[in-house]
PDB file of N, CA and C in Angstrom:
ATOM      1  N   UNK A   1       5.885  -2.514  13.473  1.00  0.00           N
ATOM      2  CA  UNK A   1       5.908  -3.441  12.373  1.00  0.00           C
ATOM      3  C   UNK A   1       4.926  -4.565  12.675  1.00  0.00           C
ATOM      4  N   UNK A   2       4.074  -4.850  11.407  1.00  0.00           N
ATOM      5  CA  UNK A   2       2.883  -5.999  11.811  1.00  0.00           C
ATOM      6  C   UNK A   2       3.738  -7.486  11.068  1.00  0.00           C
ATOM      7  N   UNK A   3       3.545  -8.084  11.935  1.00  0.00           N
ATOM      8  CA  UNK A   3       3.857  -9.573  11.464  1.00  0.00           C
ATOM      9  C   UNK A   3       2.556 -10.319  11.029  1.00  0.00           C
ATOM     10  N   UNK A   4       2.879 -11.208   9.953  1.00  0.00           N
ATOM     11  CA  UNK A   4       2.291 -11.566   9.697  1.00  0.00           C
ATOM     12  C   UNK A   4       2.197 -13.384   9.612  1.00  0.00           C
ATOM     13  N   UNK A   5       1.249 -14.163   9.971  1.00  0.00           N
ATOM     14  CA  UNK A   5       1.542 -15.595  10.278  1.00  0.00           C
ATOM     15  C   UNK A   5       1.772 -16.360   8.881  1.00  0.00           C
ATOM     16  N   UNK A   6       2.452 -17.429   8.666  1.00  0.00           N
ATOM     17  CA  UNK A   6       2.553 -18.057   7.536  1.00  0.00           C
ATOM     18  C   UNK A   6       1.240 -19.060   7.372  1.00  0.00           C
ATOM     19  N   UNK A   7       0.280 -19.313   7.862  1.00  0.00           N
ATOM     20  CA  UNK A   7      -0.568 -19.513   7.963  1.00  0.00           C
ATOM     21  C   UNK A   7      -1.414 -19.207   6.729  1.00  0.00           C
ATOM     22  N   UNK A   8      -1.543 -17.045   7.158  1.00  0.00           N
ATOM     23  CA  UNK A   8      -2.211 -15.894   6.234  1.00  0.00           C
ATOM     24  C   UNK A   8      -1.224 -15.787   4.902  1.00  0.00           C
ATOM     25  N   UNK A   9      -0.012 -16.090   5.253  1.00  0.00           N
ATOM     26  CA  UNK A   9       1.007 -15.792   4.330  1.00  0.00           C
ATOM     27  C   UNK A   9       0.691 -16.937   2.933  1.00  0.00           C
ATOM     28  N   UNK A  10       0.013 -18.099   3.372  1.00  0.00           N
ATOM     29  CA  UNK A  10       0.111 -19.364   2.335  1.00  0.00           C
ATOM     30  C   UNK A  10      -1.236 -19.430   1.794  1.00  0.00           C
ATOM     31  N   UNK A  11      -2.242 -18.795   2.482  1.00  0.00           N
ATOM     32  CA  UNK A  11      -3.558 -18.570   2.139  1.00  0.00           C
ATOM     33  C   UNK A  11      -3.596 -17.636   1.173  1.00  0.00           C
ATOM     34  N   UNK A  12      -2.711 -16.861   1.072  1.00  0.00           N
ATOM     35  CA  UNK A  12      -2.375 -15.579   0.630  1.00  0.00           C
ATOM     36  C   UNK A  12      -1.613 -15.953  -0.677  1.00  0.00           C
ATOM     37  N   UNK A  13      -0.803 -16.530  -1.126  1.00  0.00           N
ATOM     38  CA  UNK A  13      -0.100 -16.918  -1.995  1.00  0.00           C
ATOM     39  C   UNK A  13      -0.028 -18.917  -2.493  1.00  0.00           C
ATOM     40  N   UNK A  14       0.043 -18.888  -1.129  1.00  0.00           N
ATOM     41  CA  UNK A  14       0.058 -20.608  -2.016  1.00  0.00           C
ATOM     42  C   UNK A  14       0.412 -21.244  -1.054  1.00  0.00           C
ATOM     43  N   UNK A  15       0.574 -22.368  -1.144  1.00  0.00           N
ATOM     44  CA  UNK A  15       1.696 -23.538  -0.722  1.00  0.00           C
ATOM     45  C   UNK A  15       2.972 -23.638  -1.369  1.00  0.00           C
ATOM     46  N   UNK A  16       2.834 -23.496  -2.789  1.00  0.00           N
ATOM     47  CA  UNK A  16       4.138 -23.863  -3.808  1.00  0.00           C
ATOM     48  C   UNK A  16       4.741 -22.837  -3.358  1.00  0.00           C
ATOM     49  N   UNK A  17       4.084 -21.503  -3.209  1.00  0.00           N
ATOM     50  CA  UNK A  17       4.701 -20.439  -2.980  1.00  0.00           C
ATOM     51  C   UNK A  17       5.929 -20.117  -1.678  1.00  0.00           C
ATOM     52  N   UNK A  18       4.915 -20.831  -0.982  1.00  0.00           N
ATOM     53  CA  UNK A  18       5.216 -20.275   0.112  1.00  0.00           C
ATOM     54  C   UNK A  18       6.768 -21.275   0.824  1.00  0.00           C
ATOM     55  N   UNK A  19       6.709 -22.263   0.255  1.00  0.00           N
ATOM     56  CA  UNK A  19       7.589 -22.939   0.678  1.00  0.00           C
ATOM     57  C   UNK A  19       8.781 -22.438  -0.461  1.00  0.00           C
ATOM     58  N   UNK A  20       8.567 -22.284  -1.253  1.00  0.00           N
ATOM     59  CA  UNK A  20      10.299 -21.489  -2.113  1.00  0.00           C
ATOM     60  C   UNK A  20      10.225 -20.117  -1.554  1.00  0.00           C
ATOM     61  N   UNK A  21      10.085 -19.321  -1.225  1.00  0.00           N
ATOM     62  CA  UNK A  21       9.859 -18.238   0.209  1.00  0.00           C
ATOM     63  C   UNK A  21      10.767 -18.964   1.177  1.00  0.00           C
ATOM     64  N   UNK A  22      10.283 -19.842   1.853  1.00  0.00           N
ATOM     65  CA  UNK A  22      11.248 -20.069   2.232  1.00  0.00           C
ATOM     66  C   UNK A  22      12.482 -21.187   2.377  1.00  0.00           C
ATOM     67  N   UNK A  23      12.540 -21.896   1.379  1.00  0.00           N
ATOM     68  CA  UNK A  23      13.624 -22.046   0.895  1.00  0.00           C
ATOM     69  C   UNK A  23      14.698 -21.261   0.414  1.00  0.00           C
ATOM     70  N   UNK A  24      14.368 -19.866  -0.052  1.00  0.00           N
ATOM     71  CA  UNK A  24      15.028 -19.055  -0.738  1.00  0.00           C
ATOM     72  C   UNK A  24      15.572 -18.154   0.041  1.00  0.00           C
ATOM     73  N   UNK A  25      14.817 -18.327   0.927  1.00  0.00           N
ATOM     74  CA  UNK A  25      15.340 -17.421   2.029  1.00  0.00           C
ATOM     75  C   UNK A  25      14.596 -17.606   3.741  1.00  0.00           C
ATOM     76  N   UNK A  26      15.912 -18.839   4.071  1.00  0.00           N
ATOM     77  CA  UNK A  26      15.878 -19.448   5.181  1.00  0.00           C
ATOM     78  C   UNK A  26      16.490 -18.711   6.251  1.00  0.00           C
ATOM     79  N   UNK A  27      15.309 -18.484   7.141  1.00  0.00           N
ATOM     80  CA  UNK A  27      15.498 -18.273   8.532  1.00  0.00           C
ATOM     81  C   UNK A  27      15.653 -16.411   8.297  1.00  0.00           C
ATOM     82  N   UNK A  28      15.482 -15.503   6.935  1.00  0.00           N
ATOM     83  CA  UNK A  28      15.374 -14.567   6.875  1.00  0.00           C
ATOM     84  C   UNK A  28      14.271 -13.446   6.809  1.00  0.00           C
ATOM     85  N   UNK A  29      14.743 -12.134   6.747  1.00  0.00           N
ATOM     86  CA  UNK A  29      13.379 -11.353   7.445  1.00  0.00           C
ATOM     87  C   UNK A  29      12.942 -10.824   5.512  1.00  0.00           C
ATOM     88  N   UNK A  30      11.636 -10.726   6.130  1.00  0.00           N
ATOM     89  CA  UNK A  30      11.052  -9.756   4.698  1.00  0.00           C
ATOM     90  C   UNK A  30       9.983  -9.470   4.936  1.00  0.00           C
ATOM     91  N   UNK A  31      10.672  -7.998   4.790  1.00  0.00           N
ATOM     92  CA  UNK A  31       9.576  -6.172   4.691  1.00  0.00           C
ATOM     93  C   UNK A  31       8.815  -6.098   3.470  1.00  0.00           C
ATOM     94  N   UNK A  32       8.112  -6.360   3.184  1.00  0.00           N
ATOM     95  CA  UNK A  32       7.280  -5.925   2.422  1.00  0.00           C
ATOM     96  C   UNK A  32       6.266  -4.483   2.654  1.00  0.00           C
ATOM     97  N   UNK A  33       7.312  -3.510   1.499  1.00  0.00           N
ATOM     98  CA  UNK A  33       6.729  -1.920   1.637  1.00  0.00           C
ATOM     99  C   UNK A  33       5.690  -1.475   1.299  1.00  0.00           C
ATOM    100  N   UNK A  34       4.856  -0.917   2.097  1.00  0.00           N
ATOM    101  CA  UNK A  34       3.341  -0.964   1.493  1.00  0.00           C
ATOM    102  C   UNK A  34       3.226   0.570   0.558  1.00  0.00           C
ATOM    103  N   UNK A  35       3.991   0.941  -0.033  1.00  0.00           N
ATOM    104  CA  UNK A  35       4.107   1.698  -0.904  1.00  0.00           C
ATOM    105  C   UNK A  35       4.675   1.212  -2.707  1.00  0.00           C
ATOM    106  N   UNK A  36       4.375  -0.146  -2.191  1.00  0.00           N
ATOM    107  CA  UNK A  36       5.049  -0.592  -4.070  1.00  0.00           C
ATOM    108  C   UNK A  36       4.278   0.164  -5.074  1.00  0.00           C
ATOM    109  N   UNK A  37       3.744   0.507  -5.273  1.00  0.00           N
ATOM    110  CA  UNK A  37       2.981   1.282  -6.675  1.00  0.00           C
ATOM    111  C   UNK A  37       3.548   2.423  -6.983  1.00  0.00           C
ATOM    112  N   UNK A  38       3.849   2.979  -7.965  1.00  0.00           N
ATOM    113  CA  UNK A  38       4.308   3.769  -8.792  1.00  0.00           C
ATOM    114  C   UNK A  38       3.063   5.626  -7.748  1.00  0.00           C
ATOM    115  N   UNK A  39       4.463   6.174  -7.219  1.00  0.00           N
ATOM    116  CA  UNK A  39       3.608   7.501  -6.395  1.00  0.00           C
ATOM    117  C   UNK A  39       2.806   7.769  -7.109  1.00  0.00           C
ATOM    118  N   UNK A  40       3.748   8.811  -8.640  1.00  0.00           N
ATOM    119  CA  UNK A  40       2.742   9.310  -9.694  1.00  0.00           C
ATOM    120  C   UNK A  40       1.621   8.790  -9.678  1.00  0.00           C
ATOM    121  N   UNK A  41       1.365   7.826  -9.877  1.00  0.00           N
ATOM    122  CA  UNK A  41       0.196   7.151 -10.613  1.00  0.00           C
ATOM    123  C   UNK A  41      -0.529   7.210  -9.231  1.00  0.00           C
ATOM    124  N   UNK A  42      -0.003   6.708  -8.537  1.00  0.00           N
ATOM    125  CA  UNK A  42      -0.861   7.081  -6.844  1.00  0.00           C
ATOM    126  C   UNK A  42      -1.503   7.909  -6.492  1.00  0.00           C
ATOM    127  N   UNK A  43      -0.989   8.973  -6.380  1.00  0.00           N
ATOM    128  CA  UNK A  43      -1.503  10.236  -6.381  1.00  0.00           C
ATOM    129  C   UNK A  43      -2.493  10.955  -7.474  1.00  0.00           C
ATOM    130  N   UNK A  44      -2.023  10.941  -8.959  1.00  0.00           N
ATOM    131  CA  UNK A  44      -3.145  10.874  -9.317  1.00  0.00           C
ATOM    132  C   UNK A  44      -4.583   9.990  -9.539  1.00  0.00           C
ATOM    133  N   UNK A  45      -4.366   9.465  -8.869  1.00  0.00           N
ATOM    134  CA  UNK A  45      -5.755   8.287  -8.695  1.00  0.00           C
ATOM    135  C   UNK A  45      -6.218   9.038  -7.235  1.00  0.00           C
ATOM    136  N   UNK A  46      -5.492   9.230  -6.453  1.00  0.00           N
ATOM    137  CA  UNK A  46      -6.194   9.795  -5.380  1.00  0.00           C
ATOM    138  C   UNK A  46      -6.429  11.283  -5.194  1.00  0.00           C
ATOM    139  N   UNK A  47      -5.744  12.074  -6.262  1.00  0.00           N
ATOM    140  CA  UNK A  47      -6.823  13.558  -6.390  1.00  0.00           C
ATOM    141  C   UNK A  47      -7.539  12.797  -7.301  1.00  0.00           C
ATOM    142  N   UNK A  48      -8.317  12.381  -8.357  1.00  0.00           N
ATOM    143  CA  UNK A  48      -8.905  11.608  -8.789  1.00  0.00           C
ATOM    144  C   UNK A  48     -10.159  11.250  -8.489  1.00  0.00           C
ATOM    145  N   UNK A  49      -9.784  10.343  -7.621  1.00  0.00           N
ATOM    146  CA  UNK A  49     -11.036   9.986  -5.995  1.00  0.00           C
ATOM    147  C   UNK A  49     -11.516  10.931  -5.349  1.00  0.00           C
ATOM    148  N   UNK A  50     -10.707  11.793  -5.104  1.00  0.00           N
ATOM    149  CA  UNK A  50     -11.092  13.228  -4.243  1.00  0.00           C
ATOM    150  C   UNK A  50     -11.984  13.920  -4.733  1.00  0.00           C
ATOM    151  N   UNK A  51     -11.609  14.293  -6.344  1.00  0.00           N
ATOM    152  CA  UNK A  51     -12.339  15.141  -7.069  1.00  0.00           C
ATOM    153  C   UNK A  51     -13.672  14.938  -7.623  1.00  0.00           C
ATOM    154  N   UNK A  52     -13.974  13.266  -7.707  1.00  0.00           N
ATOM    155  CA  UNK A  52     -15.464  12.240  -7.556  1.00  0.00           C
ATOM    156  C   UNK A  52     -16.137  12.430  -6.139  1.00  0.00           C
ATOM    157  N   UNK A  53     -15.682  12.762  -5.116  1.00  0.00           N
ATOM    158  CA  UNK A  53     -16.787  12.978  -4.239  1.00  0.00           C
ATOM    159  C   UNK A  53     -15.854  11.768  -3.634  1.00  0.00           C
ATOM    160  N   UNK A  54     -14.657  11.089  -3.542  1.00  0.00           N
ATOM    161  CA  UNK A  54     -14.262  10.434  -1.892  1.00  0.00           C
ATOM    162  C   UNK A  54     -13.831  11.475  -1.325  1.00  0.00           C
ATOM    163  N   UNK A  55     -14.132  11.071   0.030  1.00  0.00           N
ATOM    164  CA  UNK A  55     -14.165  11.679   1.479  1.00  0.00           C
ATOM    165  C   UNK A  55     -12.470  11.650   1.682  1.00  0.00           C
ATOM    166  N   UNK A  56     -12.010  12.361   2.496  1.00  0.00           N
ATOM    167  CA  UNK A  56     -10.382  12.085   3.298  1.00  0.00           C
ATOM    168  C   UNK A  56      -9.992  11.084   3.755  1.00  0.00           C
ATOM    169  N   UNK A  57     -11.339  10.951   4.770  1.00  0.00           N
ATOM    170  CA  UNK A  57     -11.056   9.475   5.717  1.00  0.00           C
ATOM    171  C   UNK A  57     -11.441   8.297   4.678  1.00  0.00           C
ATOM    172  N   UNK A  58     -11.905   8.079   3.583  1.00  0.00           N
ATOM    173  CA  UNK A  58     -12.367   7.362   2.332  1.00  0.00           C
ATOM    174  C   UNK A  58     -10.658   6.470   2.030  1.00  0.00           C
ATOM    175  N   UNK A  59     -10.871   7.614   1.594  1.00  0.00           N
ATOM    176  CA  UNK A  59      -8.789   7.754   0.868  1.00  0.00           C
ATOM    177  C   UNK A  59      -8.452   7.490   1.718  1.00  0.00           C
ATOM    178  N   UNK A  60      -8.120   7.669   2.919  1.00  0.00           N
ATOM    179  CA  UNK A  60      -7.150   7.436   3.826  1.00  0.00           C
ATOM    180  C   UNK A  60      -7.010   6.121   4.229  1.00  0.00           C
ATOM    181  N   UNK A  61      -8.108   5.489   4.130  1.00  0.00           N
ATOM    182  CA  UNK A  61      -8.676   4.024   4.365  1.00  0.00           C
ATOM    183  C   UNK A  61      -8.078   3.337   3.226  1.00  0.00           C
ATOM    184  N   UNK A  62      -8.301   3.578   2.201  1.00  0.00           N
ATOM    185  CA  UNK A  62      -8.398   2.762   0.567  1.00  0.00           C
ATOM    186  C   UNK A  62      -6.999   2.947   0.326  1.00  0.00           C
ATOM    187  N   UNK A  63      -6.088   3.921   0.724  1.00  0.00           N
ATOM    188  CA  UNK A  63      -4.961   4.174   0.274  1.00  0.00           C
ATOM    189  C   UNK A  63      -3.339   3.906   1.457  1.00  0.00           C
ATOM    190  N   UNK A  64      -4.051   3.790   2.707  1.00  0.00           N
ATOM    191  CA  UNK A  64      -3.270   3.091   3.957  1.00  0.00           C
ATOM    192  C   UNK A  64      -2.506   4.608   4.310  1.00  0.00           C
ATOM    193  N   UNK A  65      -2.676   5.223   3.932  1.00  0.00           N
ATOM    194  CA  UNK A  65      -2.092   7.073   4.374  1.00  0.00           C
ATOM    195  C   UNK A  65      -3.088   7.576   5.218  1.00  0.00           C
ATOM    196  N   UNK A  66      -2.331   8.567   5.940  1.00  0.00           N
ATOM    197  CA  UNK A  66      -2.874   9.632   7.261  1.00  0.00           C
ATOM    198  C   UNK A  66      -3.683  10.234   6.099  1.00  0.00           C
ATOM    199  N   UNK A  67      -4.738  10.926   6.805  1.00  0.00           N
ATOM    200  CA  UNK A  67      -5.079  12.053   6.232  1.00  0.00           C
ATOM    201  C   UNK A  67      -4.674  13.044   6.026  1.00  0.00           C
ATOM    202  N   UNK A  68      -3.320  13.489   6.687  1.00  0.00           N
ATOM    203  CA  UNK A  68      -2.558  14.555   6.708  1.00  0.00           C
ATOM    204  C   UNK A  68      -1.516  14.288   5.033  1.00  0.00           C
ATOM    205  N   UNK A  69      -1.602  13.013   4.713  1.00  0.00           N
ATOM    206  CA  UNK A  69      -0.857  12.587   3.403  1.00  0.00           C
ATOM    207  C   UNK A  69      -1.514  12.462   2.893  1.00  0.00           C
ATOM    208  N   UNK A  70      -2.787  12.664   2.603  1.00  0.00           N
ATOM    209  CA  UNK A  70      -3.932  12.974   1.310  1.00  0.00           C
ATOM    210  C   UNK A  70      -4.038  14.474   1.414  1.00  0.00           C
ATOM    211  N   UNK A  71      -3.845  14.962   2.378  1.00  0.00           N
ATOM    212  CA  UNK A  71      -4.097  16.471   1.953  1.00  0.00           C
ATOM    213  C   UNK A  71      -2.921  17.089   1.433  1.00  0.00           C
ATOM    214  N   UNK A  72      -1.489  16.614   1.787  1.00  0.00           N
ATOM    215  CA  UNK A  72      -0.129  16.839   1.285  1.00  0.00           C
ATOM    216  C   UNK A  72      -0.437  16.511  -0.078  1.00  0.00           C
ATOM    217  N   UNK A  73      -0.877  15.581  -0.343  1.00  0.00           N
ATOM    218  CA  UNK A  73      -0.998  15.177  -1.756  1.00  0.00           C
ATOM    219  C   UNK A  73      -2.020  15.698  -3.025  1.00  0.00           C
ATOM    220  N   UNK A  74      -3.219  15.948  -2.421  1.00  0.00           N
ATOM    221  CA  UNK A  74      -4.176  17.196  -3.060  1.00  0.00           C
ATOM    222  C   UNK A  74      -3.402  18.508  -3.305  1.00  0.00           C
ATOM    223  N   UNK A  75      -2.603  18.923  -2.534  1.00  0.00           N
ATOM    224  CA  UNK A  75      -2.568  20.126  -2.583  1.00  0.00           C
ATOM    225  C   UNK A  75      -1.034  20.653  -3.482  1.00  0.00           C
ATOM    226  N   UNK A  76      -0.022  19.501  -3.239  1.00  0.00           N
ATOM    227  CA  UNK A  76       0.773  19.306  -4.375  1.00  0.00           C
ATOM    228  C   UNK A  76       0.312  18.868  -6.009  1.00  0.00           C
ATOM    229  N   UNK A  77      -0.431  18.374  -6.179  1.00  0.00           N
ATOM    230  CA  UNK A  77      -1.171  18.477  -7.123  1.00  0.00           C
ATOM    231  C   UNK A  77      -2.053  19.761  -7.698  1.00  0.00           C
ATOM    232  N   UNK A  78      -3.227  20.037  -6.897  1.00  0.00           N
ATOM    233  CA  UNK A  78      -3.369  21.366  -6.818  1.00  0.00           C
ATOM    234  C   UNK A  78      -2.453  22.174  -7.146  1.00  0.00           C
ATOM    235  N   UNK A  79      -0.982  22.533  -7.323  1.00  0.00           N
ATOM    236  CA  UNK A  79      -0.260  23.725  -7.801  1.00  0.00           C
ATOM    237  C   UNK A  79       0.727  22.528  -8.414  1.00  0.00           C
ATOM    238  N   UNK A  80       0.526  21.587  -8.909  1.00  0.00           N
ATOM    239  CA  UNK A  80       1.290  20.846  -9.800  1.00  0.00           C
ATOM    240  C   UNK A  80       2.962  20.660  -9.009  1.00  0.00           C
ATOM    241  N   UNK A  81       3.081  20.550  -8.236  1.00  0.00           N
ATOM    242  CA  UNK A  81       4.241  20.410  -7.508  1.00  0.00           C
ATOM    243  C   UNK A  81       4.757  19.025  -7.630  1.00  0.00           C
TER     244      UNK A  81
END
């Protein structure tokens, strides 16, 4: 798990922000899942990309997935799965 400094966190969102953050939630933890976007739509954007000429390691970069989960994902697509 990467931590991240409140520092990047307020640069990132605000000051106003960042202090009702934590006001709202004092002295507590928060995961932020790097999968919030809708799969569907994920996936087809990344056979998408694939099918324009990005590379694996392209996608894999742009999309924070192994390459082994872009090819899971081409290929479920590929037979509509």
């Amino acid at each position: 798990m990467n931590y991240i400094s409140l520092e990047k966190i307020k640069a990132s969102i605000g000051e106003e922000a960042l202090q009702k953050l934590l006001r709202d939630f004092p002295g507590g933890r928060v995961y932020l899942h790097k999968n919030t976007v809708d799969r569907k739509e994920r996936d087809r954007a990344i056979v998408e990309a694939y099918n324009n000429g990005m590379s694996r390691e392209e996608l894999s970069a742009a999309f924070g997935l192994s390459i082994s989960a872009i090819d899971h994902i081409k290929n479920r697509q590929k037979y509509n799965i």
